[in-house]
C-alpha atoms as a PDB file:
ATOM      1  CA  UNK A   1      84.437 120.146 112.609  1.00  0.00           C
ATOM      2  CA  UNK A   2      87.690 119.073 114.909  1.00  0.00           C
ATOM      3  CA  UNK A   3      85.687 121.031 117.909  1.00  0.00           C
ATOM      4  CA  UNK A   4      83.234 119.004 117.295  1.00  0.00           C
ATOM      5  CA  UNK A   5      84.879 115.566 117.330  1.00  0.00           C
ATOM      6  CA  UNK A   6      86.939 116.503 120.724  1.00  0.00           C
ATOM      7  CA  UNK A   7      83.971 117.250 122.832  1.00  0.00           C
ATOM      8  CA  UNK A   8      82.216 113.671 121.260  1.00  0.00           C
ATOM      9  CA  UNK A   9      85.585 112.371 122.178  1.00  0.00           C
ATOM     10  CA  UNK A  10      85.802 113.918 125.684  1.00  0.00           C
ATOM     11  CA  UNK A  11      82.086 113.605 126.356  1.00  0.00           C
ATOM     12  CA  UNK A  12      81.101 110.072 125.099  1.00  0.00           C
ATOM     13  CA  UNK A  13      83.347 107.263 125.899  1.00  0.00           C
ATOM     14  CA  UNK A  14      82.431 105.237 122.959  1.00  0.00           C
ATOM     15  CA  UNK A  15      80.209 105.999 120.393  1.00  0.00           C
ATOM     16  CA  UNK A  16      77.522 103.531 121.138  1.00  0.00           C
ATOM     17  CA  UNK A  17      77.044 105.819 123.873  1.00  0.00           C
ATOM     18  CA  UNK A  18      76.314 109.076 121.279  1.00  0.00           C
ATOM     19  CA  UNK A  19      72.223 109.799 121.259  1.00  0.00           C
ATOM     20  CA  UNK A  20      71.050 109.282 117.176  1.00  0.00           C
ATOM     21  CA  UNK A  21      71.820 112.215 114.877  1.00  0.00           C
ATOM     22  CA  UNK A  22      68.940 114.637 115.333  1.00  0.00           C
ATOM     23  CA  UNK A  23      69.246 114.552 119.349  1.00  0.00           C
ATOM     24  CA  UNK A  24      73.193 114.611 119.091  1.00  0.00           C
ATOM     25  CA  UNK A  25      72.368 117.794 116.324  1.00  0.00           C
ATOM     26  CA  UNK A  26      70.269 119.487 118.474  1.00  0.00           C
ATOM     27  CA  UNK A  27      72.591 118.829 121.678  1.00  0.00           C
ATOM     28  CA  UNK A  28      75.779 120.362 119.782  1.00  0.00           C
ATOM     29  CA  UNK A  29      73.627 123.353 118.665  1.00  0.00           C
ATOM     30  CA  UNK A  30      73.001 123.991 122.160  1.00  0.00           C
ATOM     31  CA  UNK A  31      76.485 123.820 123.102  1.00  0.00           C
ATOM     32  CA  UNK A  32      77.542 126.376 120.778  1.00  0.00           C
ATOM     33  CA  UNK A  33      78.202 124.057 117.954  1.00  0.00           C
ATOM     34  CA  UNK A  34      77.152 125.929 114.420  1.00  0.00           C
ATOM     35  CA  UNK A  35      74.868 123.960 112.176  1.00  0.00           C
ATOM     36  CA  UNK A  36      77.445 123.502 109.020  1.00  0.00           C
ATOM     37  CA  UNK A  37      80.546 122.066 111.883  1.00  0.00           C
ATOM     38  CA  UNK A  38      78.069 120.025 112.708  1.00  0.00           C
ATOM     39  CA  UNK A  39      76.926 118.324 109.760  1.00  0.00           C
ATOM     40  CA  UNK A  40      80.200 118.261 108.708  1.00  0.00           C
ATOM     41  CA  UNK A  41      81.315 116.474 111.706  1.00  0.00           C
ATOM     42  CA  UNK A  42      78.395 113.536 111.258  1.00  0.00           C
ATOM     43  CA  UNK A  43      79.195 113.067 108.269  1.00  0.00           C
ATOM     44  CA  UNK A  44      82.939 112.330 108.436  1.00  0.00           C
ATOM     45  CA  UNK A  45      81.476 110.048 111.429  1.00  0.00           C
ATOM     46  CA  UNK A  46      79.527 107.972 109.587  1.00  0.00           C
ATOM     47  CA  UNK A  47      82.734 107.407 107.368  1.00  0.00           C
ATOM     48  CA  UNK A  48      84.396 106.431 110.323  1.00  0.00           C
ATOM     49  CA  UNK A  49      81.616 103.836 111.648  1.00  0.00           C
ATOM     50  CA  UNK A  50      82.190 102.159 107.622  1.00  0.00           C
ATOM     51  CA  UNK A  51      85.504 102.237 108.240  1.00  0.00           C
ATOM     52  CA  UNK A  52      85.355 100.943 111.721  1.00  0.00           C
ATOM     53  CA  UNK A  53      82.821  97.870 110.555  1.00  0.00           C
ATOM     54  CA  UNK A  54      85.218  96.461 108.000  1.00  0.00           C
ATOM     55  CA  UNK A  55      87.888  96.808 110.625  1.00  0.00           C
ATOM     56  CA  UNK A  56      90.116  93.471 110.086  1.00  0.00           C
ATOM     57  CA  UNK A  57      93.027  92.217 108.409  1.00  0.00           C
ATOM     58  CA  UNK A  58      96.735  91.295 108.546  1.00  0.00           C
ATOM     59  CA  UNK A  59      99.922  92.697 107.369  1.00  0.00           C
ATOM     60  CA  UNK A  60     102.790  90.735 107.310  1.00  0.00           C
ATOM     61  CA  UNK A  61     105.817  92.149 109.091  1.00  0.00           C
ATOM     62  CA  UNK A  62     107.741  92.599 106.475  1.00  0.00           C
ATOM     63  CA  UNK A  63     105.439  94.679 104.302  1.00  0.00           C
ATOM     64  CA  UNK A  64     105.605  98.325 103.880  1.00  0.00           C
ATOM     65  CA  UNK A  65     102.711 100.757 103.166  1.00  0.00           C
ATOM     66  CA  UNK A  66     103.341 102.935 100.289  1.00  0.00           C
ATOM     67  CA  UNK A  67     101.289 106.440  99.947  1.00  0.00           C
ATOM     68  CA  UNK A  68     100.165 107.316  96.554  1.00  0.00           C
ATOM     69  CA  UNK A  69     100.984 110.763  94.889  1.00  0.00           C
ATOM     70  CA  UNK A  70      97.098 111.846  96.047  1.00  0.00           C
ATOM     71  CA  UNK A  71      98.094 110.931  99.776  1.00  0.00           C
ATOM     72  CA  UNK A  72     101.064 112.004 100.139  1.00  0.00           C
ATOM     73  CA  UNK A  73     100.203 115.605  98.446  1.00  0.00           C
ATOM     74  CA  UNK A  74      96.646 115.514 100.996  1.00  0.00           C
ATOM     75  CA  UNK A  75      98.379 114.002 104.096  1.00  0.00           C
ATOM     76  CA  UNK A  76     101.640 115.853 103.777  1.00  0.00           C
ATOM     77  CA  UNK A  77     105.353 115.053 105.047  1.00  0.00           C
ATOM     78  CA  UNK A  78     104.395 115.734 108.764  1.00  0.00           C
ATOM     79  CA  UNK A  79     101.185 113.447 109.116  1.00  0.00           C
ATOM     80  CA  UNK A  80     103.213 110.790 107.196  1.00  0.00           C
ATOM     81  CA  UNK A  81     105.943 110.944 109.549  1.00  0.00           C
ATOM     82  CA  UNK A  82     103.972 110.898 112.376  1.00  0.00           C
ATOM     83  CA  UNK A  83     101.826 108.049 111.215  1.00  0.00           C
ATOM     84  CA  UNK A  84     104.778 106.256 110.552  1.00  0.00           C
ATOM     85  CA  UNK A  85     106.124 107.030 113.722  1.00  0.00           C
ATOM     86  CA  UNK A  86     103.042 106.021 115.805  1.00  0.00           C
ATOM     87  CA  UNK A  87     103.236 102.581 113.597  1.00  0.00           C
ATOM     88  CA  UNK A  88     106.893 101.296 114.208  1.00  0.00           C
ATOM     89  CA  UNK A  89     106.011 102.309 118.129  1.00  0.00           C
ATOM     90  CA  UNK A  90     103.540  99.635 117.719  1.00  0.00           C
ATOM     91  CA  UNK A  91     100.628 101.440 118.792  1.00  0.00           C
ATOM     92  CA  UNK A  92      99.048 101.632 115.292  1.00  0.00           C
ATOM     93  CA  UNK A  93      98.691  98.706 113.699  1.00  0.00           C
ATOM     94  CA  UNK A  94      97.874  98.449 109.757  1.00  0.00           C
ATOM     95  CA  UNK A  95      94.745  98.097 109.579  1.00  0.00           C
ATOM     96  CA  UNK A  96      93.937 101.081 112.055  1.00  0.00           C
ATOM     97  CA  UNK A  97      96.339 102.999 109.780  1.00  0.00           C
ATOM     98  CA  UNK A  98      94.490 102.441 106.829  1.00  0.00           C
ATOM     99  CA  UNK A  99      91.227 103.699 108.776  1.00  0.00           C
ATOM    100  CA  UNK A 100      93.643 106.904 109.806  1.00  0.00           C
ATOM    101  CA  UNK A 101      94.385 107.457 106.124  1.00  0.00           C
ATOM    102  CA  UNK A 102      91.013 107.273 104.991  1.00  0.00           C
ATOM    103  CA  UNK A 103      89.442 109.644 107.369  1.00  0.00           C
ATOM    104  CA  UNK A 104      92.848 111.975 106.549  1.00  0.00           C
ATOM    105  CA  UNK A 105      91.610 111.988 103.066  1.00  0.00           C
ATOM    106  CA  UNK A 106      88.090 112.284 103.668  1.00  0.00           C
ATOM    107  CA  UNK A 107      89.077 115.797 104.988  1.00  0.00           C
ATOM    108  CA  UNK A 108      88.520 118.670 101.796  1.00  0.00           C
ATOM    109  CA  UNK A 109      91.625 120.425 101.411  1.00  0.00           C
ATOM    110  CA  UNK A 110      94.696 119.325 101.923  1.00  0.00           C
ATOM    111  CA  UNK A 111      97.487 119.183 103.222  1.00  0.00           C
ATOM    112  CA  UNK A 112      95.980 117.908 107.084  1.00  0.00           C
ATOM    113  CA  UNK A 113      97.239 120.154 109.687  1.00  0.00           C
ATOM    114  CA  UNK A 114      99.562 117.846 111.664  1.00  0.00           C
ATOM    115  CA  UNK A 115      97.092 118.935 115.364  1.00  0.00           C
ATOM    116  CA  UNK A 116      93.905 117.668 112.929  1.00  0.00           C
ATOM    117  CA  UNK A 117      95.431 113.803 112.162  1.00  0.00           C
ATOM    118  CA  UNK A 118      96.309 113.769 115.926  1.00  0.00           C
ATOM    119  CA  UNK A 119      92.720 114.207 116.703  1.00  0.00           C
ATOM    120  CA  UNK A 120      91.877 111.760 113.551  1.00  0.00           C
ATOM    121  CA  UNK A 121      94.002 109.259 115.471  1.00  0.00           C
ATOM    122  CA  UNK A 122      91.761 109.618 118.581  1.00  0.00           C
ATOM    123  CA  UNK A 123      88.633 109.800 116.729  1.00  0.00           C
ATOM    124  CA  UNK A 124      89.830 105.901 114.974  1.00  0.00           C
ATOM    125  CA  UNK A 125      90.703 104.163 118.856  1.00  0.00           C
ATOM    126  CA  UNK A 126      87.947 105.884 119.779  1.00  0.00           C
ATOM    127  CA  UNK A 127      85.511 104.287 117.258  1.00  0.00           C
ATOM    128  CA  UNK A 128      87.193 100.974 117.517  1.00  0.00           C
ATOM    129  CA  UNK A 129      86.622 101.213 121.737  1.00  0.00           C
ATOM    130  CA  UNK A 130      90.278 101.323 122.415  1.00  0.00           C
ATOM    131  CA  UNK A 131      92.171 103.501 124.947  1.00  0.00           C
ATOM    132  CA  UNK A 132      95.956 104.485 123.475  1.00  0.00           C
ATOM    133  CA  UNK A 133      98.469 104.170 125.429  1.00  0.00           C
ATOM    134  CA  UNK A 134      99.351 106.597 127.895  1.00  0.00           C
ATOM    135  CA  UNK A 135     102.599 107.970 125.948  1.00  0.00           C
ATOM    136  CA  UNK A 136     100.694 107.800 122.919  1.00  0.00           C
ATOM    137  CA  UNK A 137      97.964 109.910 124.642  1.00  0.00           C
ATOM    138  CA  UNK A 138     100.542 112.297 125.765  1.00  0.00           C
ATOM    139  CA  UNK A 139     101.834 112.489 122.438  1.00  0.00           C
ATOM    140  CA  UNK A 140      98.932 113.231 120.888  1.00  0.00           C
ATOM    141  CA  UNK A 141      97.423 115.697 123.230  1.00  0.00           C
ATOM    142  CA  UNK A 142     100.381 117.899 124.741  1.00  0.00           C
ATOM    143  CA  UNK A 143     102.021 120.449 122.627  1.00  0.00           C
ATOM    144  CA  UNK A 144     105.653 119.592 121.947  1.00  0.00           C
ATOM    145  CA  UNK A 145     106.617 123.289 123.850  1.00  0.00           C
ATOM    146  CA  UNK A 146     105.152 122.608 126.725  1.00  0.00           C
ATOM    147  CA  UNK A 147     106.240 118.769 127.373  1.00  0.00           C
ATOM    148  CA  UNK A 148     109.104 118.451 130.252  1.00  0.00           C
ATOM    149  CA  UNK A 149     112.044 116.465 128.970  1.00  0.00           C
ATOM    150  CA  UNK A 150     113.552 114.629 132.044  1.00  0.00           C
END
């Protein structure tokens, strides 16, 4: 399914710009794409276009975001940490969070590989129409061995 989402995500620059379901279906098919990855990927999608239509809200500053015993046991120590991480860096704000988490979880199994949220994280600016921020692109795409540490 994560196959999937990167070439929608390196291919399509928004979603609005994806073809409906049956061309995008047959268009993934023909890129090698197999029928189940596939579905799978629409569907968590379609999540995502909910979650990205109910897209609002505040936090105040001073509030914290507390993971329930389900989360934290689905989204694991890593992903938390790096969600937290991306959030006091200011580049993911609650609300976009909360979308993060709830495509995390919409994932079967459990805990989310660490390279899959990264990818989850794309998939949410991505359905929103935002660009992240260079570093944030960076940290998200290049594997921590290979970065160059001036």
């Amino acid at each position: 399914m994560f196959d999937v989402l990167v070439y929608l995500y390196e291919n399509y620059w928004r979603p609005d710009a994806c073809p409906d379901h049956a061309q995008l279906t047959r268009k993934l098919s023909a890129m090698g794409f197999e029928s189940e990855e596939i579905e799978e990927a629409l569907t968590w999608l379609d999540g995502l276009a909910s979650a990205s239509e109910s897209y609002s809200g505040e936090q105040r500053a001073d509030s914290l975001r507390v993971y329930t015993p389900s989360e934290q046991e689905h989204l694991g120590e890593h992903c938390i940490g790096f969600i937290s991480f991306l959030e006091s860096a200011g580049v993911l704000p609650p609300p976009m969070r909360e979308m993060v988490v709830d495509r995390a979880t919409a994932i079967p199994g459990g805990p989310v590989d660490l390279e899959d949220l990264k990818i989850i994280v794309l998939m949410v600016f991505w359905s929103l129409g935002e660009e992240p921020d260079a570093l944030i692109l960076d940290e998200l795409f290049v594997e921590e061995a290979d970065r160059l540490i001036h």
